[in-house]
N, C-alpha and C. Protein backbone atom coordinates (compact mmCIF):
# COMPACT_ATOMS: atom_id res chain seq x y z
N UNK A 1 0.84 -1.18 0.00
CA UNK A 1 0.00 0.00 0.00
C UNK A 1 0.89 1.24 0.00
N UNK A 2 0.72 2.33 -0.96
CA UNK A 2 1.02 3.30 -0.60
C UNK A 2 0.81 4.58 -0.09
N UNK A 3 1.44 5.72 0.46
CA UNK A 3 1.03 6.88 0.82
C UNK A 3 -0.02 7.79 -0.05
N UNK A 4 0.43 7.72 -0.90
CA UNK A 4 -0.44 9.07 -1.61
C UNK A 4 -1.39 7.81 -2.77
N UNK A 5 -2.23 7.33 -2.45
CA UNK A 5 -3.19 6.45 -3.41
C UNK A 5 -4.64 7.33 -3.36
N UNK A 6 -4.84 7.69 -4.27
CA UNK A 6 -5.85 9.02 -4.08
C UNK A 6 -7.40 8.24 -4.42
N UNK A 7 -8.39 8.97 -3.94
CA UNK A 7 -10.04 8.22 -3.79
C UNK A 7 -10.81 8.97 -3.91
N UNK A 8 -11.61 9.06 -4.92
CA UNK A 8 -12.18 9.94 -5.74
C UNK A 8 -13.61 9.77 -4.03
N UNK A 9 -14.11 11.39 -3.81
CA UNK A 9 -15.46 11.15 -2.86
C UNK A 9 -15.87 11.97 -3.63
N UNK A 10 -16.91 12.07 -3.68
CA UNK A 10 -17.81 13.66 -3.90
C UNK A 10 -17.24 14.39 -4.68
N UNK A 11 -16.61 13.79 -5.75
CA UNK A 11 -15.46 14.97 -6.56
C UNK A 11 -14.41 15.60 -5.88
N UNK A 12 -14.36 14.91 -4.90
CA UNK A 12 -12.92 15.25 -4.23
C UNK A 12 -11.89 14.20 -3.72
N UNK A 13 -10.63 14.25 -4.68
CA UNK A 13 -9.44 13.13 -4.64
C UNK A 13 -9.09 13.13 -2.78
N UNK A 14 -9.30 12.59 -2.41
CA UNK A 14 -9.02 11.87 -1.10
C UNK A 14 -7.11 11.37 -1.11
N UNK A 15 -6.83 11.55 -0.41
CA UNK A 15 -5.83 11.21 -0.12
C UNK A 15 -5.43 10.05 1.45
N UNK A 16 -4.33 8.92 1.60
CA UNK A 16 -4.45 8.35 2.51
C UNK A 16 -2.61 9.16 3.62
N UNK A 17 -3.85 10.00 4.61
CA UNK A 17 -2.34 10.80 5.55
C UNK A 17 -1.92 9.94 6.84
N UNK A 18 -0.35 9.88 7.39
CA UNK A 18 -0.44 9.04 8.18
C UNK A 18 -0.22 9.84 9.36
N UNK A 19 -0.99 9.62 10.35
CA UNK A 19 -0.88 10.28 11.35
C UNK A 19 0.28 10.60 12.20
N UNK A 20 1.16 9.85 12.38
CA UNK A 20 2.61 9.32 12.49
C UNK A 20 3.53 9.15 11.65
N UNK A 21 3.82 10.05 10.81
CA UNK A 21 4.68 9.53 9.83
C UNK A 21 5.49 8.48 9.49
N UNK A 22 5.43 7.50 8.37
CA UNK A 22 6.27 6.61 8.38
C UNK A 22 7.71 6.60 8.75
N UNK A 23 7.90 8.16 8.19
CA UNK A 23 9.80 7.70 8.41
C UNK A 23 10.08 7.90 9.72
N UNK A 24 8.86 8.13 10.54
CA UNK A 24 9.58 8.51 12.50
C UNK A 24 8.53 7.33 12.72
N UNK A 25 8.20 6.30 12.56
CA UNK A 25 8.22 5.13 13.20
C UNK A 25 6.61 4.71 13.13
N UNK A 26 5.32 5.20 12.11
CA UNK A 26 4.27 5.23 12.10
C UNK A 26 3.80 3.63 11.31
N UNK A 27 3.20 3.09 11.38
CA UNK A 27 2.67 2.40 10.22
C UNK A 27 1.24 2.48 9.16
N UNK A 28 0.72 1.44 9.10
CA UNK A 28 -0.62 1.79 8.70
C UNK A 28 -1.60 1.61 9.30
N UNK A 29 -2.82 1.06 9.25
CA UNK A 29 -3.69 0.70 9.77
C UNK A 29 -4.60 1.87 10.63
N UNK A 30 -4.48 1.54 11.93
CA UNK A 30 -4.78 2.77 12.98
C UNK A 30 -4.71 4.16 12.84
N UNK A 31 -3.22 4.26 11.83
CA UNK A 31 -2.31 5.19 11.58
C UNK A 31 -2.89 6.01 10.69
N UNK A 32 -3.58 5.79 9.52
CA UNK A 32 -4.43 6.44 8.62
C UNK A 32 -5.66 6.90 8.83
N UNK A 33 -5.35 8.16 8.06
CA UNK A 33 -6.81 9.34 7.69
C UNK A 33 -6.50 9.31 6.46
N UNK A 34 -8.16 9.79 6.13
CA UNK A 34 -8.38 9.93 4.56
C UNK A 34 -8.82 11.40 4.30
N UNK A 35 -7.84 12.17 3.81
CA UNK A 35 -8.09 13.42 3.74
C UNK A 35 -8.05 14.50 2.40
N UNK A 36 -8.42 15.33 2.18
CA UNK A 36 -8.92 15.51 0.64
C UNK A 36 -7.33 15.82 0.55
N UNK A 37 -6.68 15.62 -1.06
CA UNK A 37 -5.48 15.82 -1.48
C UNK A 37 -5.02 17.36 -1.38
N UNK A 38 -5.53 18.58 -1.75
CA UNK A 38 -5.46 19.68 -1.45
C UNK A 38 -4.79 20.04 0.22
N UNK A 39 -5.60 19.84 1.11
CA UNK A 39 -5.09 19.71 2.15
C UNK A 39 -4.34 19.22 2.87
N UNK A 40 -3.88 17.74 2.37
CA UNK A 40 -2.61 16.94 2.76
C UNK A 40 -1.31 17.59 1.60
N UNK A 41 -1.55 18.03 0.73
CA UNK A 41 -0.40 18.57 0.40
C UNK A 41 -0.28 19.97 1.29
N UNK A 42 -0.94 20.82 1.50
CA UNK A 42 -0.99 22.27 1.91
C UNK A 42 -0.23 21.23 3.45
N UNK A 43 -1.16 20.27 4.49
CA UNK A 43 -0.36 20.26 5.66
C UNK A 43 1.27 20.05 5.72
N UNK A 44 1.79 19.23 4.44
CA UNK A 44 3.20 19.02 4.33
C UNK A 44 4.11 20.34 3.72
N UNK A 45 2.97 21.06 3.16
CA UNK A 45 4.07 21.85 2.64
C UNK A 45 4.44 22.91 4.24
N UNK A 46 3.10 23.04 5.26
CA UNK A 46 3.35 24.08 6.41
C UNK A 46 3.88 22.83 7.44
N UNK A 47 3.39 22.35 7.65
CA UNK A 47 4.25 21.33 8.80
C UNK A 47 5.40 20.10 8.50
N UNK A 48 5.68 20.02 7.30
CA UNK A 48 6.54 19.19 6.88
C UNK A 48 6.47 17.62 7.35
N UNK A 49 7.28 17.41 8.24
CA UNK A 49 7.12 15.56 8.93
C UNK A 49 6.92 16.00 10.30
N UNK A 50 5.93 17.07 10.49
CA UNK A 50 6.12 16.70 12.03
C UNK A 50 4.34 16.01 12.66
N UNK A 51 4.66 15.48 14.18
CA UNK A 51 3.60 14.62 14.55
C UNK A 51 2.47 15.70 14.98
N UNK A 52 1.19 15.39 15.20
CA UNK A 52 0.15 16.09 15.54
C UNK A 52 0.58 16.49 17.28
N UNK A 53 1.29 15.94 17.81
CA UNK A 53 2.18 16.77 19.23
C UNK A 53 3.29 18.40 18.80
N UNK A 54 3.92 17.77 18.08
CA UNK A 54 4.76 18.74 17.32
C UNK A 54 4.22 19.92 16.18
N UNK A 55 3.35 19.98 15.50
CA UNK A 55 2.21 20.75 15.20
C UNK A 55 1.45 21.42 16.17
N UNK A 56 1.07 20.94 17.08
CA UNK A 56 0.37 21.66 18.62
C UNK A 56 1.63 22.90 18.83
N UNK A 57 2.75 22.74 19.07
CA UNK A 57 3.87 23.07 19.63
C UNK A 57 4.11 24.05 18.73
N UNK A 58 4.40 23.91 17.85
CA UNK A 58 4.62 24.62 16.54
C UNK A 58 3.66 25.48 16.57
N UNK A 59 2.52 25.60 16.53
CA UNK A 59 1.45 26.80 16.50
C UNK A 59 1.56 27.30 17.80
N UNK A 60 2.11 27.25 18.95
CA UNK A 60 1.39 27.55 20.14
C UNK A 60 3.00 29.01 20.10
N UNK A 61 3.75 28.57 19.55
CA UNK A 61 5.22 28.85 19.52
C UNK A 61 5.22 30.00 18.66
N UNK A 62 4.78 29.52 17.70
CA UNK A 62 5.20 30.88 16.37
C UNK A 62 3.49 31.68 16.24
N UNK A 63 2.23 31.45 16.73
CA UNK A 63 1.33 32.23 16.59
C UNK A 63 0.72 32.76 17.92
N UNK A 64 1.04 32.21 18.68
CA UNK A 64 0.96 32.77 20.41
C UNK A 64 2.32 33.06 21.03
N UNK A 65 3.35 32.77 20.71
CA UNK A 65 4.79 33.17 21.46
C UNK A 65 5.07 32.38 22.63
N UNK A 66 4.14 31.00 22.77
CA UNK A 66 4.72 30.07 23.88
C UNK A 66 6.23 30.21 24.00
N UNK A 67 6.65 30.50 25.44
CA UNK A 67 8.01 30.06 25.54
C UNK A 67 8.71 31.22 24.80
N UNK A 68 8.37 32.65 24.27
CA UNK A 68 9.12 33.68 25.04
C UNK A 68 8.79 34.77 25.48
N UNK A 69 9.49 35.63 25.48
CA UNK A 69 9.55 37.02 26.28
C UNK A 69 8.32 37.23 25.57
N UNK A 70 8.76 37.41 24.85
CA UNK A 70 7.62 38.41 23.59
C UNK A 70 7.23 37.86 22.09
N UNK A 71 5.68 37.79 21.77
CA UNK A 71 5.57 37.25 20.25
C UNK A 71 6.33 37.63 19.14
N UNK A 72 7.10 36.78 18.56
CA UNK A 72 7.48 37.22 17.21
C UNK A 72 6.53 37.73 16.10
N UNK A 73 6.72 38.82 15.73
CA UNK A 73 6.06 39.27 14.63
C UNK A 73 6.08 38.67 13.19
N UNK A 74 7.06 38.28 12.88
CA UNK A 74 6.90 37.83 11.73
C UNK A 74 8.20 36.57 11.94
N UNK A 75 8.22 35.47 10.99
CA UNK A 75 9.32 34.17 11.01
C UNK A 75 9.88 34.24 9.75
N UNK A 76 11.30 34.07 9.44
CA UNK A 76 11.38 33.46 7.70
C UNK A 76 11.45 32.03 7.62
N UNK A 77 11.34 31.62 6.50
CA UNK A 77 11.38 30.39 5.95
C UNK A 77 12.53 29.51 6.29
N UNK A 78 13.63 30.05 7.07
CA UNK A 78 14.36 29.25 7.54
C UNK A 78 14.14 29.17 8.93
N UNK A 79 13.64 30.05 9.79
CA UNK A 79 13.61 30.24 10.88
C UNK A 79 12.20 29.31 11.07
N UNK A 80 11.84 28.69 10.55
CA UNK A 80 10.57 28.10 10.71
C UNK A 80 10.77 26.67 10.44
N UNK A 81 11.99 26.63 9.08
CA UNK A 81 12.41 25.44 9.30
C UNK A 81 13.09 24.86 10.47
N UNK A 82 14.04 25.82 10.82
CA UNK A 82 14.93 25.37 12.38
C UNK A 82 13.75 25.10 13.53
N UNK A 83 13.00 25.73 13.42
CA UNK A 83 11.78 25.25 14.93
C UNK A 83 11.29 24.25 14.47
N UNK A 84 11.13 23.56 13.11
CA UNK A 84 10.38 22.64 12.85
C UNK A 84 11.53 21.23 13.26
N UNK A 85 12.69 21.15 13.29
CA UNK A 85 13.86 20.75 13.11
C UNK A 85 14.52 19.72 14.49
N UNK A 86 13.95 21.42 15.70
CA UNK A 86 14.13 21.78 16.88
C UNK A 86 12.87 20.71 17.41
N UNK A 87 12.10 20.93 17.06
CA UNK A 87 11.09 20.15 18.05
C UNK A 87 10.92 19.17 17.27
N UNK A 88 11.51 18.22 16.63
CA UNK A 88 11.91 16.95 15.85
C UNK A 88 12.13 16.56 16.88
N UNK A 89 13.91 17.09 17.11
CA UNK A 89 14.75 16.32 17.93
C UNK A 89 14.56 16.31 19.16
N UNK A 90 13.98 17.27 19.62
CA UNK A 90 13.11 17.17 21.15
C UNK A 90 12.04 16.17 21.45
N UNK A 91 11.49 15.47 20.20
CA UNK A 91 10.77 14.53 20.39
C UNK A 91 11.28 13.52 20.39
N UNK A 92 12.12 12.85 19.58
CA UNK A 92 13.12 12.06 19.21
C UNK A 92 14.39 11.51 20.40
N UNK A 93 14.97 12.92 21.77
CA UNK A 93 15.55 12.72 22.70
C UNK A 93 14.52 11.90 23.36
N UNK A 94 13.65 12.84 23.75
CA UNK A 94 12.21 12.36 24.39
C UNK A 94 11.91 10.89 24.73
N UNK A 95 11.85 10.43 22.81
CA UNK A 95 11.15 9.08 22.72
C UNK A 95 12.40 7.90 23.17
N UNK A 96 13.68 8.36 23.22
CA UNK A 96 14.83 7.47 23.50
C UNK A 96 15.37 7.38 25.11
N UNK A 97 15.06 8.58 25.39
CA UNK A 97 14.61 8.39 27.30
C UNK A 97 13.80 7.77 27.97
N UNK A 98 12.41 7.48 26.83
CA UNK A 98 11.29 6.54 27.33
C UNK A 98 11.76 4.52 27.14
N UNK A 99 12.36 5.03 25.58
CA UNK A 99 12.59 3.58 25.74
C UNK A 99 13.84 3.02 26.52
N UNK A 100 14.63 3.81 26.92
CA UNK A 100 16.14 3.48 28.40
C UNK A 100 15.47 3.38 29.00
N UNK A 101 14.14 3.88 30.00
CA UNK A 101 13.87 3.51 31.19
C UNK A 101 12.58 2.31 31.16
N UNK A 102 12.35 1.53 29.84
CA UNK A 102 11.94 0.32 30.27
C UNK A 102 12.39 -0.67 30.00
């Protein structure tokens, strides 16, 4: 099976998104939504590979100013990549501290 196998509904190509991305450890099954193609491309092009935890984080960060002094007014395109990058690997330490302590 693959990722992008598109399904015609209502005149609208459906797409299959994985909630977990495959390449950070997701599979199928459970793992899949069926979401119109328009919108699963638009979510990858603004959130790239990150998880629906890391998306939370990501908005709370760059459109409310979680975590600093003061809201940033505006981000560039790299600076958005590095937070996207940043809270990868914060998940990623995260998930390797959980699996040492069982």
């Amino acid at each position: 099976m693959r990722c992008h196998n598109n399904i015609n509904y209502n005149n609208c190509k459906l797409t299959k998104h994985h909630i977990k991305p495959r390449s950070r450890g997701g599979g199928n099954g459970d793992n899949i939504v069926l979401i119109p193609l328009r919108i699963h491309e638009a979510w990858h092009t603004i959130f790239g590979n990150l998880t629906l935890q890391e998306v939370y984080q990501f908005i709370e960060i760059v459109f409310e100013g979680k975590g600093r002094k003061r809201k940033k007014k505006s981000w560039t395109a790299e600076e958005l990549y590095k937070l996207q990058l940043k809270l990868q690997t914060e998940t990623l330490i995260a998930e390797k501290r959980c699996r040492k302590r069982k």
